[in-house]
C-alpha atoms as a PDB file:
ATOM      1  CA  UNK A   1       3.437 -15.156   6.255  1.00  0.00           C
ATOM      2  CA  UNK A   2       6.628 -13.635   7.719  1.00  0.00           C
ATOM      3  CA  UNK A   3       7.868 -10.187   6.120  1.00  0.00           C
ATOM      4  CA  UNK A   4      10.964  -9.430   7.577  1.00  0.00           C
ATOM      5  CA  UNK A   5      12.743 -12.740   8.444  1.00  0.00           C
ATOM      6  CA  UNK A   6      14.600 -12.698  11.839  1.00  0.00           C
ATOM      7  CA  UNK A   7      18.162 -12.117  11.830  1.00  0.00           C
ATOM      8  CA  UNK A   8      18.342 -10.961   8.209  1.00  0.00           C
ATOM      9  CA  UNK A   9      19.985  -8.142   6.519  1.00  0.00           C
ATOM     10  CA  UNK A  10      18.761  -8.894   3.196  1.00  0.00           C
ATOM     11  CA  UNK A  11      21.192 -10.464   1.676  1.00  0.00           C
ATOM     12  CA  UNK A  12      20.500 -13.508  -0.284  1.00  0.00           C
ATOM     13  CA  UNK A  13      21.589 -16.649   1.125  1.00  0.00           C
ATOM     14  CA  UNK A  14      21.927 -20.210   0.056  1.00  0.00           C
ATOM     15  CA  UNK A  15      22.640 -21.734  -3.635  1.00  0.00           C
ATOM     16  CA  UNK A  16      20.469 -20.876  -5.626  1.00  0.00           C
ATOM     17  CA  UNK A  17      19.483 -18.842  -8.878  1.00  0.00           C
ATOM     18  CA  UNK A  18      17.016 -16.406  -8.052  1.00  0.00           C
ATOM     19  CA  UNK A  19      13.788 -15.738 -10.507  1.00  0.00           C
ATOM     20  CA  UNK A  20      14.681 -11.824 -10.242  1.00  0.00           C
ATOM     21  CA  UNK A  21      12.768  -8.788 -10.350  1.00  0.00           C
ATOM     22  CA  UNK A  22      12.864  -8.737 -14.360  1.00  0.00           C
ATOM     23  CA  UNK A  23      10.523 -11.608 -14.456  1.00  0.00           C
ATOM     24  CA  UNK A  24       7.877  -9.467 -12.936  1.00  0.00           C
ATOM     25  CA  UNK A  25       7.772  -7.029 -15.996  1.00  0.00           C
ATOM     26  CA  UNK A  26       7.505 -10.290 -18.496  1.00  0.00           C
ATOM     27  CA  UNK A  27       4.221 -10.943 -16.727  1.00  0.00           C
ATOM     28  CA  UNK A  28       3.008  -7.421 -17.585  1.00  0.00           C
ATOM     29  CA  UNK A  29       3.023  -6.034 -13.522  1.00  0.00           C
ATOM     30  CA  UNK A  30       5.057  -2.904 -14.051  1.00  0.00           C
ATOM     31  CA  UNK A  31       5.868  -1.516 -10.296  1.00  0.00           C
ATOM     32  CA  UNK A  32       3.210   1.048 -10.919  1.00  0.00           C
ATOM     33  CA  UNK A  33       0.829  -1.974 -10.631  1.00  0.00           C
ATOM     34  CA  UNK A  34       1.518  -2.977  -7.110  1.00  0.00           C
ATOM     35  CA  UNK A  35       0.252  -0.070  -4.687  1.00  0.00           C
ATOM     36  CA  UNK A  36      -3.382  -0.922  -6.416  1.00  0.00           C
ATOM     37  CA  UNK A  37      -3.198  -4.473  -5.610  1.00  0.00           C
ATOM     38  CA  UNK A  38      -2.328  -3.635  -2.101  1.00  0.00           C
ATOM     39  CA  UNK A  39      -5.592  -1.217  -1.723  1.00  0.00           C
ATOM     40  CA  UNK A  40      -7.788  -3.893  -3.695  1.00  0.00           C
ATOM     41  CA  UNK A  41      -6.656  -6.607  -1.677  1.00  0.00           C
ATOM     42  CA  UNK A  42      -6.405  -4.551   1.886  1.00  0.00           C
ATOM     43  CA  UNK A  43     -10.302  -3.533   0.875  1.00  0.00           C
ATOM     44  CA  UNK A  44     -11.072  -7.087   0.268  1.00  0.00           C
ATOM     45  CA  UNK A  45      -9.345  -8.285   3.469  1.00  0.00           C
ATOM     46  CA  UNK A  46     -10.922  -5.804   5.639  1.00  0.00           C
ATOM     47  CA  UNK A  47     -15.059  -6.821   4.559  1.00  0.00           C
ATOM     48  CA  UNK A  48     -13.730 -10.033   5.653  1.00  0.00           C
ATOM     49  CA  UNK A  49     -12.460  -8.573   9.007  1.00  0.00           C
ATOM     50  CA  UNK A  50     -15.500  -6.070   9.036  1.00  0.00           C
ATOM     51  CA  UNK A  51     -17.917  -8.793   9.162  1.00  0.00           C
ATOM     52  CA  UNK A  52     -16.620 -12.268  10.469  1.00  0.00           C
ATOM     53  CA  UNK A  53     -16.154 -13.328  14.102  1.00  0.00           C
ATOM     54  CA  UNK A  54     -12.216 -12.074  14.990  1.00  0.00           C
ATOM     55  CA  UNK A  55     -11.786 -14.350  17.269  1.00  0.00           C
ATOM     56  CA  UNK A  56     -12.348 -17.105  14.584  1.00  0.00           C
ATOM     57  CA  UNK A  57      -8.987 -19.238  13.930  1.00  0.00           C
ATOM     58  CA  UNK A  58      -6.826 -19.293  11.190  1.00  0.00           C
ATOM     59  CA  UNK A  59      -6.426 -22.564  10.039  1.00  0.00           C
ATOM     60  CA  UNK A  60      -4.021 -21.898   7.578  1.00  0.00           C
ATOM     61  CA  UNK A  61      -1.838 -19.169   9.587  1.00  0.00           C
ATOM     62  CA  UNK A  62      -1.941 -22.035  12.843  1.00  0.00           C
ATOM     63  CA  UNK A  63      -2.201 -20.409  16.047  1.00  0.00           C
ATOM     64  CA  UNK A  64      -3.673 -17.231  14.497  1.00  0.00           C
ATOM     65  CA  UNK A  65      -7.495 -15.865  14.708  1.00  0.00           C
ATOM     66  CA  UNK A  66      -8.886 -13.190  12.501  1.00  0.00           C
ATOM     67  CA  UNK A  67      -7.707  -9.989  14.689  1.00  0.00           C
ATOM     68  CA  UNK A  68      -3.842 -11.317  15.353  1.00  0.00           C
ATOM     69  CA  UNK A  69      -3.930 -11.856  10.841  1.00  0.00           C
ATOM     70  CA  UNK A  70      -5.244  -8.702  11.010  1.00  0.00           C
ATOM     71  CA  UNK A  71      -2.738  -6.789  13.459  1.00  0.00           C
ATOM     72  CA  UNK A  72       0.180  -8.507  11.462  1.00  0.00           C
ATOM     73  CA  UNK A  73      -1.170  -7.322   7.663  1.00  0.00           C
ATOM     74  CA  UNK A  74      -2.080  -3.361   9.484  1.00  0.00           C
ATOM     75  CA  UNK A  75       1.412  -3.611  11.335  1.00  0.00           C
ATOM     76  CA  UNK A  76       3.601  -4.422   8.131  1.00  0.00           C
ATOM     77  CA  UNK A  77       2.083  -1.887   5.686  1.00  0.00           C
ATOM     78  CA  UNK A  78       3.267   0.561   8.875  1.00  0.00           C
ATOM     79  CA  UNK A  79       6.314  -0.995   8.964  1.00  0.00           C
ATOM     80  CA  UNK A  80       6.946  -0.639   5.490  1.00  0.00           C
ATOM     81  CA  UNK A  81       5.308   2.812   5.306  1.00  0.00           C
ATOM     82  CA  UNK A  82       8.125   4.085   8.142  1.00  0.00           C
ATOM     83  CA  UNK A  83      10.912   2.293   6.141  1.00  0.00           C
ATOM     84  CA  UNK A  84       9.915   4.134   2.966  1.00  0.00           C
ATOM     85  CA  UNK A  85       9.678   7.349   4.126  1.00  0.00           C
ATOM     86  CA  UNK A  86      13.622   7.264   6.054  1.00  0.00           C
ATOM     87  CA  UNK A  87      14.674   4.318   2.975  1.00  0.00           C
ATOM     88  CA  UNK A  88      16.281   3.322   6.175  1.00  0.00           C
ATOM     89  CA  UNK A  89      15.896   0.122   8.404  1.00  0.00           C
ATOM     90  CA  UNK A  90      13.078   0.600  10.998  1.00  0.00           C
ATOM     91  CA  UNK A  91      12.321  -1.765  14.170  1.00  0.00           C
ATOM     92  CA  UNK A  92       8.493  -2.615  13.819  1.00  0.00           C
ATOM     93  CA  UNK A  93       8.987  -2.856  17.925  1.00  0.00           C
ATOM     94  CA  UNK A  94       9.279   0.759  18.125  1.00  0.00           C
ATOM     95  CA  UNK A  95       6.186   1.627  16.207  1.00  0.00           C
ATOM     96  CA  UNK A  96       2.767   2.417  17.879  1.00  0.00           C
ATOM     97  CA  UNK A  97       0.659  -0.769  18.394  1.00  0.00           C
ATOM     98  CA  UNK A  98      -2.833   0.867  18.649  1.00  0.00           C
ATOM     99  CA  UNK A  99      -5.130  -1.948  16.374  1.00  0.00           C
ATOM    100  CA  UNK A 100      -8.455  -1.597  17.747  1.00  0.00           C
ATOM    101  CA  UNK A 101      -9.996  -4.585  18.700  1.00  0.00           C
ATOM    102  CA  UNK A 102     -13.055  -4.365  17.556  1.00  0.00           C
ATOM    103  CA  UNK A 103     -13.887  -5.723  14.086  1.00  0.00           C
ATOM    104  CA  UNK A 104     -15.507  -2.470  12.592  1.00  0.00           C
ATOM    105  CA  UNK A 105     -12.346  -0.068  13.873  1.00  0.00           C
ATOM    106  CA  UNK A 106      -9.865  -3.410  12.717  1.00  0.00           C
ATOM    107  CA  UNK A 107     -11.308  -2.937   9.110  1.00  0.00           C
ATOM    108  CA  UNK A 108     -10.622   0.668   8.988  1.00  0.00           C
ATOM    109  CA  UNK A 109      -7.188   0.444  10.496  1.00  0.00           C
ATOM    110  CA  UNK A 110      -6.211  -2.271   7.661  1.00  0.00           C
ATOM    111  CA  UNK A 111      -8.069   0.473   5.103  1.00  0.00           C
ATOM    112  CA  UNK A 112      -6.411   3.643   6.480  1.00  0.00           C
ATOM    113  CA  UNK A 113      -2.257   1.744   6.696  1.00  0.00           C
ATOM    114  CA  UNK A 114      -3.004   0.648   3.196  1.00  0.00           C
ATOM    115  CA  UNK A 115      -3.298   4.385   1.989  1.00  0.00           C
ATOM    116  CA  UNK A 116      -0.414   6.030   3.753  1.00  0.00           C
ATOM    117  CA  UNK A 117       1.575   3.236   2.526  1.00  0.00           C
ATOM    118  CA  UNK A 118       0.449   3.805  -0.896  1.00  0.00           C
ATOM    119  CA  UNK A 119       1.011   7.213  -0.244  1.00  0.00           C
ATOM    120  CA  UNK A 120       4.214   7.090   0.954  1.00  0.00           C
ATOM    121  CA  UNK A 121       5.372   4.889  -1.485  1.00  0.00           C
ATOM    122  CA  UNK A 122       3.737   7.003  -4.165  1.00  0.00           C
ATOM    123  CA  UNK A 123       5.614  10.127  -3.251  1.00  0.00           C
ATOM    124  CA  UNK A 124       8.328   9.649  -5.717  1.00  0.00           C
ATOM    125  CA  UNK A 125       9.709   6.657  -8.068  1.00  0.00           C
ATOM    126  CA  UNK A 126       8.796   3.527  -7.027  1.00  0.00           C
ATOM    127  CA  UNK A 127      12.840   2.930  -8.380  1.00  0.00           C
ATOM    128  CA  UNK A 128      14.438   5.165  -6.318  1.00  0.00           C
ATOM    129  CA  UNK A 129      16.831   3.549  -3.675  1.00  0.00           C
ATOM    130  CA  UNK A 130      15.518   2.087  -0.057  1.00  0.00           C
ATOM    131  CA  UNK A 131      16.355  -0.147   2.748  1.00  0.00           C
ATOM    132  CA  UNK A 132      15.036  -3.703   2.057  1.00  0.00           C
ATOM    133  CA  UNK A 133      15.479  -7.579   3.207  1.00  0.00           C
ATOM    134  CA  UNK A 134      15.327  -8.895  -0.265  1.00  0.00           C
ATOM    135  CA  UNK A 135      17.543  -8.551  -3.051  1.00  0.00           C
ATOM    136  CA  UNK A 136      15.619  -5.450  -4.587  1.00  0.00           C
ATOM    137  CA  UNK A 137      16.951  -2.403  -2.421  1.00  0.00           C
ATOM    138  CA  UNK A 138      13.795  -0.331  -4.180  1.00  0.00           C
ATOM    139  CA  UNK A 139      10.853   1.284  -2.757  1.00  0.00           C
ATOM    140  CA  UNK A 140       9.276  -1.207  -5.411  1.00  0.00           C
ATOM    141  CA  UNK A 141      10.402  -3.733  -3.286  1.00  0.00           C
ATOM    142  CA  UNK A 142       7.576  -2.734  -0.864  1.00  0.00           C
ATOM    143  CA  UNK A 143       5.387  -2.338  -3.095  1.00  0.00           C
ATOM    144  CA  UNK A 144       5.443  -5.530  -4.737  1.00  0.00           C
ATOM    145  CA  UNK A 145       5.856  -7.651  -1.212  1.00  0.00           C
ATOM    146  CA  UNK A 146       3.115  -6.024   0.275  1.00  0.00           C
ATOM    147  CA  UNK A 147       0.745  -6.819  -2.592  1.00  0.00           C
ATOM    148  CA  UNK A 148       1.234 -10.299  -2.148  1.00  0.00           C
ATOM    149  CA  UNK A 149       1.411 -10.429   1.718  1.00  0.00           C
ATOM    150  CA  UNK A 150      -1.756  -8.631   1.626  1.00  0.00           C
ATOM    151  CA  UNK A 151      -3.123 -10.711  -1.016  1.00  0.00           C
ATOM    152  CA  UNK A 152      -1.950 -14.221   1.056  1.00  0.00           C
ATOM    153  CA  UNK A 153      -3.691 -13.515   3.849  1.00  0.00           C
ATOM    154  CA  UNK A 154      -6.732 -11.624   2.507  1.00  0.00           C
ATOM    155  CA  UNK A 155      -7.283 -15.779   0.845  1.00  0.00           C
ATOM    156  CA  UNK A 156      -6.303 -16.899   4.775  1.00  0.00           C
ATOM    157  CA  UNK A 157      -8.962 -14.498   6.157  1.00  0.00           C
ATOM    158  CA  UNK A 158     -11.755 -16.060   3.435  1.00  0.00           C
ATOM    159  CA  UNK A 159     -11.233 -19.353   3.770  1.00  0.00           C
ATOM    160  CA  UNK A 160     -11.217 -18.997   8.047  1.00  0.00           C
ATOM    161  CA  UNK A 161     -14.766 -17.001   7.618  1.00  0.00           C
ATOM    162  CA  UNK A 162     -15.817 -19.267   4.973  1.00  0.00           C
ATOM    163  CA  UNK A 163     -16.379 -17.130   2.075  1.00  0.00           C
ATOM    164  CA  UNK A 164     -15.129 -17.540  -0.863  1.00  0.00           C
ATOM    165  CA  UNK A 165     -12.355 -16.293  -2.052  1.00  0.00           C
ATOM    166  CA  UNK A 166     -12.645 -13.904  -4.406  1.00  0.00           C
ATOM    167  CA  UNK A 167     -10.470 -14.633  -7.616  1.00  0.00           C
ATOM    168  CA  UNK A 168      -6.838 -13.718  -8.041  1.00  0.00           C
ATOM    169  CA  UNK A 169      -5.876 -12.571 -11.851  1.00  0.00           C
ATOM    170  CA  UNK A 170      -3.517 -15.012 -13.563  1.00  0.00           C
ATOM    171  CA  UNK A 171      -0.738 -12.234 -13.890  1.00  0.00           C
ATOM    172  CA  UNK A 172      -0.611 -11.173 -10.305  1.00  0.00           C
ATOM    173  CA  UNK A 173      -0.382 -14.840  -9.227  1.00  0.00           C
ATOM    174  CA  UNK A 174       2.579 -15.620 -11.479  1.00  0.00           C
ATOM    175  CA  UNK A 175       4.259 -12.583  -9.612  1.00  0.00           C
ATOM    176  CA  UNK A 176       3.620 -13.798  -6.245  1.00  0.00           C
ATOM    177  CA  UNK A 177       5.314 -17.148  -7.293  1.00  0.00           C
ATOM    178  CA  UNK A 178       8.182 -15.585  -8.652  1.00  0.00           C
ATOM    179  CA  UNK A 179       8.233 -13.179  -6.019  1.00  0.00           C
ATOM    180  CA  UNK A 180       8.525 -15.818  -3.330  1.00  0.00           C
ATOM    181  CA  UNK A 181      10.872 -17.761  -5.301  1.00  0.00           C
ATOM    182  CA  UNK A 182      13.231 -14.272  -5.676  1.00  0.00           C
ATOM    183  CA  UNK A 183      13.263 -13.510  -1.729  1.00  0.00           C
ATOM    184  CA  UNK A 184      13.449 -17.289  -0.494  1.00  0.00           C
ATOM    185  CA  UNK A 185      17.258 -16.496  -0.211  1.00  0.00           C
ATOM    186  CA  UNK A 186      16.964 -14.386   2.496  1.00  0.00           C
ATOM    187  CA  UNK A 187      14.667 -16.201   4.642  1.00  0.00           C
ATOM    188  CA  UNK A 188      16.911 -19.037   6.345  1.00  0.00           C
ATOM    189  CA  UNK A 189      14.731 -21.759   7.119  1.00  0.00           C
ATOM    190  CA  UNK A 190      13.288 -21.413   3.214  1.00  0.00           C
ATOM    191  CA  UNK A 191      17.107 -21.140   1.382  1.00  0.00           C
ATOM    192  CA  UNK A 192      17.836 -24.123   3.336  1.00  0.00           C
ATOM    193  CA  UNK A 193      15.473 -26.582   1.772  1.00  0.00           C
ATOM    194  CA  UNK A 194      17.462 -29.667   0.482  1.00  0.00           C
ATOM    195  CA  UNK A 195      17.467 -32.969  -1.442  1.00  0.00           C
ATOM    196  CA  UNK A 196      18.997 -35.296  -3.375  1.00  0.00           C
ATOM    197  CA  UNK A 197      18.714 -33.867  -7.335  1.00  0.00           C
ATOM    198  CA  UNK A 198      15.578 -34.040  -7.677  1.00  0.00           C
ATOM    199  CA  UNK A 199      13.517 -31.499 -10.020  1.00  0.00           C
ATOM    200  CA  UNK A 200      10.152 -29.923  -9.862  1.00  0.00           C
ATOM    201  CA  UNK A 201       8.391 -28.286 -12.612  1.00  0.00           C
ATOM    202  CA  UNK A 202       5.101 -26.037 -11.905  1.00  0.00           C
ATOM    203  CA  UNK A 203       2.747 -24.922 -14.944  1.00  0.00           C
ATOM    204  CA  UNK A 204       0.098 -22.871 -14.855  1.00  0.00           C
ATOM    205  CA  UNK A 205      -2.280 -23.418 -17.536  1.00  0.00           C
ATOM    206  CA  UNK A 206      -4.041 -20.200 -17.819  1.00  0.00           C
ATOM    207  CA  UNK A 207      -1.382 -17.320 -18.642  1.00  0.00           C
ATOM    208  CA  UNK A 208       2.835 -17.491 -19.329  1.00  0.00           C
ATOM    209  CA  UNK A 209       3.733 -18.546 -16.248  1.00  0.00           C
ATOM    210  CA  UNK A 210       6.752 -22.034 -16.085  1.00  0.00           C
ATOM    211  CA  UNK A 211       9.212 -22.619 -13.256  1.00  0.00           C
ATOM    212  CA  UNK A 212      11.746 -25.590 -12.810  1.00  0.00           C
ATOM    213  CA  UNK A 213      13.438 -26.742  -9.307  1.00  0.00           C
ATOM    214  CA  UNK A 214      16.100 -28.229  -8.859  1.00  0.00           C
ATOM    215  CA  UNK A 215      16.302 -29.366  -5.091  1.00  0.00           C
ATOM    216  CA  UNK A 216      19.991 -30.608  -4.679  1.00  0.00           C
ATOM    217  CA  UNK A 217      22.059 -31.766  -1.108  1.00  0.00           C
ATOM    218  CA  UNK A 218      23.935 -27.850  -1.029  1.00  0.00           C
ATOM    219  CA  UNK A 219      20.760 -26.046  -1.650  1.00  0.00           C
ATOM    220  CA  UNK A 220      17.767 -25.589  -4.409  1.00  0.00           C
ATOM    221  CA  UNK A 221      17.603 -22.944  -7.161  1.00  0.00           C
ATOM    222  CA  UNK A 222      14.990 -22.278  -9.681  1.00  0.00           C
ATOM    223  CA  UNK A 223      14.582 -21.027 -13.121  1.00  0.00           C
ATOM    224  CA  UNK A 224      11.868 -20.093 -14.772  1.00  0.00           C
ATOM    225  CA  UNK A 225      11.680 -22.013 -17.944  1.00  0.00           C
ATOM    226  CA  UNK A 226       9.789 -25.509 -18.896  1.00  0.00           C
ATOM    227  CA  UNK A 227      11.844 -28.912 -18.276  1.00  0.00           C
ATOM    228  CA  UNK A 228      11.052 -32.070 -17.612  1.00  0.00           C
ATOM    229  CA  UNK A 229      11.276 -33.105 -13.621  1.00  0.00           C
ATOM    230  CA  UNK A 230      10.389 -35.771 -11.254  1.00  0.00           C
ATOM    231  CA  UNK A 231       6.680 -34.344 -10.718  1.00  0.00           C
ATOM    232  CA  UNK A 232       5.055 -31.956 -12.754  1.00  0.00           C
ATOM    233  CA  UNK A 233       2.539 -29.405 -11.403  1.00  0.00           C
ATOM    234  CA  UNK A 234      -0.197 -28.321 -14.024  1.00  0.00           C
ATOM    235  CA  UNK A 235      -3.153 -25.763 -12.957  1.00  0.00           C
ATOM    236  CA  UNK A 236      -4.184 -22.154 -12.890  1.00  0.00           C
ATOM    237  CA  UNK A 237      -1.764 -19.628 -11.560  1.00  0.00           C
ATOM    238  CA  UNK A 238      -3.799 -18.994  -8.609  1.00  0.00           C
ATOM    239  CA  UNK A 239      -3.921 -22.593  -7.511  1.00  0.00           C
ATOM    240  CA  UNK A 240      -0.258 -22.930  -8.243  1.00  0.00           C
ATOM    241  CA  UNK A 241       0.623 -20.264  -5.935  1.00  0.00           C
ATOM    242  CA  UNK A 242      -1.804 -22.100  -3.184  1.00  0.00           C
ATOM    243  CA  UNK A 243       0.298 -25.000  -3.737  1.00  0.00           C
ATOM    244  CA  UNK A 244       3.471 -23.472  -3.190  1.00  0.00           C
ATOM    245  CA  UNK A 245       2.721 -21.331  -0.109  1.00  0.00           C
ATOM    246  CA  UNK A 246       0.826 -24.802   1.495  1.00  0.00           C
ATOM    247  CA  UNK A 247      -2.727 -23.330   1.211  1.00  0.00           C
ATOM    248  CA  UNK A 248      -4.213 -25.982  -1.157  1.00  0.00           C
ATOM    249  CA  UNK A 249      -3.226 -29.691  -0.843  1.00  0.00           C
ATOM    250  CA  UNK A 250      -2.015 -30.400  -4.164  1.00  0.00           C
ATOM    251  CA  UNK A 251      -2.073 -34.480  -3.651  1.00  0.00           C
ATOM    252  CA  UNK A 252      -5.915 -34.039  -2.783  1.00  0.00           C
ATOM    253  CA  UNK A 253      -7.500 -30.919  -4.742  1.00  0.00           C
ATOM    254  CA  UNK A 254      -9.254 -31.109  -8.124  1.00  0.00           C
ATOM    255  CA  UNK A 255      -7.949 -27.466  -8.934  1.00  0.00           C
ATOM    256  CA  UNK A 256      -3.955 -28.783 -10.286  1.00  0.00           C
ATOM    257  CA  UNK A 257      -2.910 -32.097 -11.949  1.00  0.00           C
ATOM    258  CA  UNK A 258      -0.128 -33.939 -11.258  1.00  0.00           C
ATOM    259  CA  UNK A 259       1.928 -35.807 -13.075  1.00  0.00           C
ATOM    260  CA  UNK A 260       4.965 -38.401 -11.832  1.00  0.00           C
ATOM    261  CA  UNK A 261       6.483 -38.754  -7.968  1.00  0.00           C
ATOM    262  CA  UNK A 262       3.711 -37.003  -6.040  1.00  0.00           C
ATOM    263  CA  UNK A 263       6.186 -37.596  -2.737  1.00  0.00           C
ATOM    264  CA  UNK A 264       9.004 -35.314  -4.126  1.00  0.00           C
ATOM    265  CA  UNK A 265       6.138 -32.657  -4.111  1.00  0.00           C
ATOM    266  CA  UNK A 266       4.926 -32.984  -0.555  1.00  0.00           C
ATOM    267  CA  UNK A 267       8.546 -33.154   0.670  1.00  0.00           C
ATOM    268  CA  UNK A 268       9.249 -29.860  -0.607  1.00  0.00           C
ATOM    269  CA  UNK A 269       5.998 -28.086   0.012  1.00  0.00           C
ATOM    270  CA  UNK A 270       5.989 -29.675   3.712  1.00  0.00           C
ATOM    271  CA  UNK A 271       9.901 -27.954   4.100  1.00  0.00           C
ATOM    272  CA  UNK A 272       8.626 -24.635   2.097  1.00  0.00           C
ATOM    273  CA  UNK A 273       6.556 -22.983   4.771  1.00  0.00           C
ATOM    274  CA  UNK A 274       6.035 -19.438   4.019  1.00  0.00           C
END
């Protein structure tokens, strides 16, 4: 899952109408909330790593095993640690790559760039201004993105060793949707989905959680309100979020319903590769 998309400077691109940071706090995940999530889910992440084969593939991250996911989620909570402290841009090229490649020392690399993020990110208001690719020029902004990178793949790194994945709580899954859906402008291949009016509407069935696309020939946006569409997504947050990132075949899996023009939703997941 890409963090800093190449070639951007953060500003939002496209036609669309972004979810927006507000819709975070209607799900109950004040900023504060985020830094945990990162050291719960960089702690789940790294048993994974601690204990599975890294040489083990990724199916869901293709061309990836365990140790590259694992260089990538360690690397970006640097990255984002060095751009927090300056609130300035920072080229992750001209950071130190010293991973270990061993699984034990991988696990308590992830473990250790977890807490001087959180650290870092602590030391002050998670408001206050900073350098970011997304629309949210906050240190929040880090906060909340690495939460759900960290989250993302710590589900890629389960379902590669076979575990299972440990649960993700209703609210934080809403988040990540609207999260995605909020920074989507800035990544180009994402803000550049198209198609011909037709409308989407995803609802998760276990907390407040709605969101309606519109997918239209100059560009898509969403809104997160209930609507009728051309296919209608119903299932837990979790699976939802699974759906729209392209980790759970929604056609095929028992965990969502669907309702109407399946097609319409495999176009735009298939074209919505985060």
């Amino acid at each position: 899952m890409p963090v800093a998309p190449e070639g951007s400077a953060g500003a939002p691109q496209g036609g669309r109408t972004p979810v927006g940071y507000r819709a975070a706090v209607a799900t109950g995940m004040e900023a504060a909330a985020f830094p945990p999530v990162v050291r719960a889910e960089t702690a789940r992440l790294a048993e994974v790593i601690a204990t599975a084969d890294p040489d083990r593939a990724v199916p869901t991250c293709p061309g990836w095993d365990l140790r590259r996911l694992a260089r990538h989620v360690g690397g970006v909570h640097r990255w984002a640690t060095a751009v927090v402290r300056t609130g300035e841009p920072v080229d992750p090229g001209s950071l130190p790559r010293d991973a270990p490649r061993d699984a034990a020392g991988l696990a308590t690399w992830l473990r250790e760039g977890a807490e001087v993020f959180c650290a870092a990110a602590g030391d002050g208001p998670l408001d206050r201004p900073c350098w970011a690719w997304g629309p949210d020029r906050r240190v929040r902004f880090w906060a909340r993105r690495l939460a759900h990178e960290t989250l993302v793949h710590r589900l890629d790194a389960e379902l590669a060793a076979g575990a299972s994945p440990a649960v993700v709580e209703p609210a934080v899954a809403v988040d990540a949707i609207d999260e995605l859906f909020e920074n989507a402008a800035a990544i180009p291949h994402l803000a550049g989905v198209r198609g011909d009016g037709e409308m989407i509407h995803l609802h998760a069935t276990d907390t407040d959680g709605e969101w309606l696309l519109h997918l239209g020939p100059g560009g898509w946006d969403v809104r997160a309100e209930h609507g009728r569409g051309d296919v209608a997504v119903r299932g837990p947050a979790e699976a939802l979020l699974l759906v729209v990132l392209g980790r759970l075949p929604a056609t095929t899996s028992p965990a969502v319903e669907i309702f109407g023009d399946a097609a319409v939703l495999e176009r735009f997941t298939g074209a919505f590769r985060f």
